[in-house]
Protein backbone atom coordinates (compact mmCIF):
# COMPACT_ATOMS: atom_id res chain seq x y z
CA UNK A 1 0.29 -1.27 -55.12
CA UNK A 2 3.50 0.77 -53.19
CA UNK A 3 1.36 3.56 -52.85
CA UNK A 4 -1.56 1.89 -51.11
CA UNK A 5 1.56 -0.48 -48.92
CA UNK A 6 2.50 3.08 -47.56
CA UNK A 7 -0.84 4.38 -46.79
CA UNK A 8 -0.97 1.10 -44.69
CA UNK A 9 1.82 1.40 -43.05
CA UNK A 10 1.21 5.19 -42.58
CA UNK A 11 -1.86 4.32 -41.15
CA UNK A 12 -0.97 1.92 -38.93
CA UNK A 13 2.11 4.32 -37.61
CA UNK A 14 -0.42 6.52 -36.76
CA UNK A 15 -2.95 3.95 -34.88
CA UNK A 16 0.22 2.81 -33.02
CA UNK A 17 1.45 6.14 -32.29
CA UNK A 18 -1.81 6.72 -30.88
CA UNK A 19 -2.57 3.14 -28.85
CA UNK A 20 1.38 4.35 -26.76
CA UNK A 21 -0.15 7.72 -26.13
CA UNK A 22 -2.87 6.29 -24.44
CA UNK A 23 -0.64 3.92 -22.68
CA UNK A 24 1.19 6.85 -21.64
CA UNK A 25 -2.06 8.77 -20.50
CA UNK A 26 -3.03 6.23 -17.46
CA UNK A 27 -3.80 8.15 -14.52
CA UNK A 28 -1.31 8.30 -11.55
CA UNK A 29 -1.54 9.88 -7.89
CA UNK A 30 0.24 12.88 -7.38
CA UNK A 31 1.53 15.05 -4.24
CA UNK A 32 -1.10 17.77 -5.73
CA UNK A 33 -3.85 16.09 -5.09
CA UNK A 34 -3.63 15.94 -1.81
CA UNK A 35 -2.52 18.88 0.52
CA UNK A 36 0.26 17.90 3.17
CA UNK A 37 1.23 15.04 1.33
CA UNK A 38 4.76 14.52 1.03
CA UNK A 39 4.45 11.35 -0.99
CA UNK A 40 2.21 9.00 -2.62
CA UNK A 41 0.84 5.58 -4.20
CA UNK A 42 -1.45 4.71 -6.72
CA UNK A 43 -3.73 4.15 -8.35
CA UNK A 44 -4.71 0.78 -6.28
CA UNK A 45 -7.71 -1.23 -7.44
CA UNK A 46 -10.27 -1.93 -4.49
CA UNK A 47 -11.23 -0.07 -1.26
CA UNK A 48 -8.59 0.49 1.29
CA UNK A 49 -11.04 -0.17 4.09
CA UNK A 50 -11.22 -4.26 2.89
CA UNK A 51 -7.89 -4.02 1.40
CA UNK A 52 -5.12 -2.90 3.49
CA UNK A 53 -4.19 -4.74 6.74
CA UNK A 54 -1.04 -4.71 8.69
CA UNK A 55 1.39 -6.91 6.24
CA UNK A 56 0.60 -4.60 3.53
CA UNK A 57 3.59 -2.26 2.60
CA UNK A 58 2.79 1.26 1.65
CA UNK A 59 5.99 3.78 1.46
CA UNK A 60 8.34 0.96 2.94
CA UNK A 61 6.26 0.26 5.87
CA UNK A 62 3.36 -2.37 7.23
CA UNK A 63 1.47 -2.16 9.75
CA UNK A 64 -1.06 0.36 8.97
CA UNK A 65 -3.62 0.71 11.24
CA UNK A 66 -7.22 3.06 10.46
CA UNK A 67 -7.49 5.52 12.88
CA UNK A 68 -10.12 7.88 11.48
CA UNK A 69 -12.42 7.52 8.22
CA UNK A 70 -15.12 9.67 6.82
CA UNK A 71 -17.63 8.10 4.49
CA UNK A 72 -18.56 10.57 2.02
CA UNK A 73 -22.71 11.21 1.82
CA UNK A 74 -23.26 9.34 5.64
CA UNK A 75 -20.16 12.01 7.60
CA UNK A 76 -18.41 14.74 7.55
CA UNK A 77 -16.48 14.51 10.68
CA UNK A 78 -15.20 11.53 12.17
CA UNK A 79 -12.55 13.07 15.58
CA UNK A 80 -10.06 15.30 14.10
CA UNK A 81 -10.78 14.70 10.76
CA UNK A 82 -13.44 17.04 8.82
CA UNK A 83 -13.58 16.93 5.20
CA UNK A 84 -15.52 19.25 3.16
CA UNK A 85 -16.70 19.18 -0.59
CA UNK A 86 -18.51 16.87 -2.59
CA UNK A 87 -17.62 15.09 -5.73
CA UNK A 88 -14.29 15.36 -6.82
CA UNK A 89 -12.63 17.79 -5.09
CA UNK A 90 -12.91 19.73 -1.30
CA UNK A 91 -10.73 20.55 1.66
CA UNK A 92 -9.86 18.35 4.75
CA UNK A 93 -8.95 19.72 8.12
CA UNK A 94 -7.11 17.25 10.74
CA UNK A 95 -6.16 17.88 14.01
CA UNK A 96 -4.41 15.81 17.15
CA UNK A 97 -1.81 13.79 15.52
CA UNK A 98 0.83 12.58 17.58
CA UNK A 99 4.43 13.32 16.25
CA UNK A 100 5.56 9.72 16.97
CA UNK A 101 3.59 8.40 13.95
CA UNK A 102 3.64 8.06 10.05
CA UNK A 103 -0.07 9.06 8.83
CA UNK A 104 -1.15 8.13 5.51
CA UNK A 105 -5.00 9.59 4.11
CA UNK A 106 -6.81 6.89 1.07
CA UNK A 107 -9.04 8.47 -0.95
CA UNK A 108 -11.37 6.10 -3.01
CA UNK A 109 -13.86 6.83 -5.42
CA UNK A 110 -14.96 4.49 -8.18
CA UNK A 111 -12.93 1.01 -8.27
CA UNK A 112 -9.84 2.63 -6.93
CA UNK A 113 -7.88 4.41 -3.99
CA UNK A 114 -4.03 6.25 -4.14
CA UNK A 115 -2.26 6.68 -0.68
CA UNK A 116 -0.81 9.64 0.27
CA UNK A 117 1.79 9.99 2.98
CA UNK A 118 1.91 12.97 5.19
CA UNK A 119 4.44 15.49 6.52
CA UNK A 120 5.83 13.56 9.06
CA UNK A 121 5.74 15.23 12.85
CA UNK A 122 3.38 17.62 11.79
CA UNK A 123 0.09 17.34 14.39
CA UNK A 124 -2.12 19.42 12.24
CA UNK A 125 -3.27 20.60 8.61
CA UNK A 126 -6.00 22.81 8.11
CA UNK A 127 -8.16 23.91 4.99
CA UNK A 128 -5.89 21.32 2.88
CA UNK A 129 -7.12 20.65 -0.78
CA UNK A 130 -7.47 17.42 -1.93
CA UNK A 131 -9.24 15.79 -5.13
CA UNK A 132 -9.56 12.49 -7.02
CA UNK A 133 -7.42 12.81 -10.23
CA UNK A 134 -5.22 10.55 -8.55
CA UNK A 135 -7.93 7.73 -8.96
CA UNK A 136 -9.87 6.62 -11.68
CA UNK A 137 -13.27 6.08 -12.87
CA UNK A 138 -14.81 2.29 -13.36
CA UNK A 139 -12.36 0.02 -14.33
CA UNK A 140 -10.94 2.73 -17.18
CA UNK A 141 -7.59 3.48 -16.18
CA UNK A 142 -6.75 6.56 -18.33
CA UNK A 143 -10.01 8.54 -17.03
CA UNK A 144 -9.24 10.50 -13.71
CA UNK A 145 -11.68 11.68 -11.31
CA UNK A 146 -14.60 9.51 -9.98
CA UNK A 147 -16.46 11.10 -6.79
CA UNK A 148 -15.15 10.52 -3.79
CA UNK A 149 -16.71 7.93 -1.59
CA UNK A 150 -14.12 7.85 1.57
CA UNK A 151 -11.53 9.28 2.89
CA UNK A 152 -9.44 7.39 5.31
CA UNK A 153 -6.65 8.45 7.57
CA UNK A 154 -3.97 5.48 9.04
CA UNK A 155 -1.28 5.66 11.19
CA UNK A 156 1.92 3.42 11.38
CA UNK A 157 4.46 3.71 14.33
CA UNK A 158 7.64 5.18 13.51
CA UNK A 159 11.05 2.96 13.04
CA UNK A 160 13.35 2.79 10.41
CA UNK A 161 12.33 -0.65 9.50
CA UNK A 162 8.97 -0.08 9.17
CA UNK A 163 5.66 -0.88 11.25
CA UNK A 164 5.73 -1.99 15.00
CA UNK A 165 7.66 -0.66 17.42
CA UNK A 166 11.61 -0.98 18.04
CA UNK A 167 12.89 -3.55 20.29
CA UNK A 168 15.84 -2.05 22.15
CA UNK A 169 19.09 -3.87 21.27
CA UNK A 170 21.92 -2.71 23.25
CA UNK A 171 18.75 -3.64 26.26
CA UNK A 172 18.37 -7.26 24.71
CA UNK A 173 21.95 -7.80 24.14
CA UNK A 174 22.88 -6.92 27.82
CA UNK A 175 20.77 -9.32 29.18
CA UNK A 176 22.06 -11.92 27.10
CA UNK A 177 25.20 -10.92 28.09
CA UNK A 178 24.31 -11.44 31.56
CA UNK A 179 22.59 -14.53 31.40
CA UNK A 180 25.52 -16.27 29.78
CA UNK A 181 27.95 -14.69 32.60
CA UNK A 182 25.60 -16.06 35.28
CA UNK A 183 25.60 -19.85 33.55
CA UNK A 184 29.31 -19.40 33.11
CA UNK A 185 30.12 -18.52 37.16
CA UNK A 186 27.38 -21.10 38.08
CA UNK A 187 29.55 -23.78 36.34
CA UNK A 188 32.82 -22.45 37.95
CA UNK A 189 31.28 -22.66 41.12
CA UNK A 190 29.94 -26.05 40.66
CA UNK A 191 33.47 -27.13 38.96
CA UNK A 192 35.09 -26.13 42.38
C-alpha cells in the first residue's frame, strides 16, 4: 500500500513537473524576430488592423496611427515598405521615415500579432529579417510560428508623454499671464 502511495505521488510529481514546463513554454515576441526592433509586445490575440486605435497603449504611448500595411498573398509593396518571403520568415525593406516619429511594425499570422518598436530616428532599414515565432498558431499558445498574413507599420508622434503632439507651456502660461495682467490694469483703470 506505501509503495503504490509513492508511485502516485511520483507520478503525479512528474505530470506536474511537466503541466509548469509547458506553462513555462508559451511563446513570447522577441527583439530577434524582427530586425531594427529595439523593443517589443506580445503575443496579442486578434488582428492589429481591427484592434488597435489611438487610445490603445503600446510601449507607453497611444495614438498609433497605420501608415503603411502589406497584406501577405494580395502585396508586396505598399510606399516604402517591401517585404519579402513567404510563410514564416523573410526580409522587409522600409524607406522615408521621418525622424520626428516612433514607428512600430505588427506582424500577424494565425489568431495573433506581437508589436515591435523600432530604432527611433532612424529613416531607413534595409534587407531586415523578420519571422513569426513571436506569434502563435490557432488559439495554442505554446506553438510558435503561424504564416504570416500582414505586416503593418504605425507611426506615433514623438513626446515624452506619449501620442499627440506637445502643447507648448511656457507659450500657454505667458498668455495667461497676460490675460490676467490686462483684466487686472482694466480694473485699475476703471477703479480710478
Amino acid at each position: 500500500m506505501l509503495k503504490q502511495s509513492l508511485y502516485a505521488l511520483a507520478g503525479a510529481a512528474i505530470i506536474g513537473t511537466s503541466f509548469v514546463g509547458a506553462a513555462e513554454a508559451q511563446v513570447q515576441c522577441s527583439t530577434d524576430n524582427l530586425g531594427g526592433a529595439v523593443d517589443c509586445e506580445g503575443p496579442v490575440e486578434g488582428n492589429p488592423s481591427n484592434d488597435i486605435d489611438s487610445t490603445d497603449f503600446f510601449f507607453g504611448k497611444d495614438d498609433w496611427m497605420q501608415a503603411l500595411k502589406v497584406d501577405i498573398g494580395t502585396n508586396t509593396v505598399d510606399g516604402g515598405l517591401t517585404v519579402d518571403g513567404t510563410g514564416t520568415s523573410g526580409t522587409y525593406s522600409l524607406t522615408g521615415l521621418d525622424a520626428n516619429h516612433h514607428y512600430m511594425i505588427t506582424l500577424k499570422g494565425g489568431n495573433s500579432f506581437s508589436a515591435y518598436l523600432l530604432e527611433q530616428g532612424v529613416t531607413s532599414f534595409t534587407n531586415e529579417i523578420w519571422n513569426t515565432d513571436g506569434i502563435y498558431k490557432g488559439n495554442n499558445v505554446n506553438n510558435p510560428g503561424p504564416d504570416l498574413s500582414n505586416f503593418v507599420v504605425w507611426k506615433n508622434r514623438i513626446d515624452d508623454n506619449g501620442g499627440g503632439e506637445k502643447i507648448p507651456e511656457p507659450a500657454a502660461m505667458a498668455g495667461l499671464m497676460a490675460v490676467g495682467a490686462g483684466i487686472v490694469i482694466n480694473r485699475r483703470k476703471k477703479s480710478q
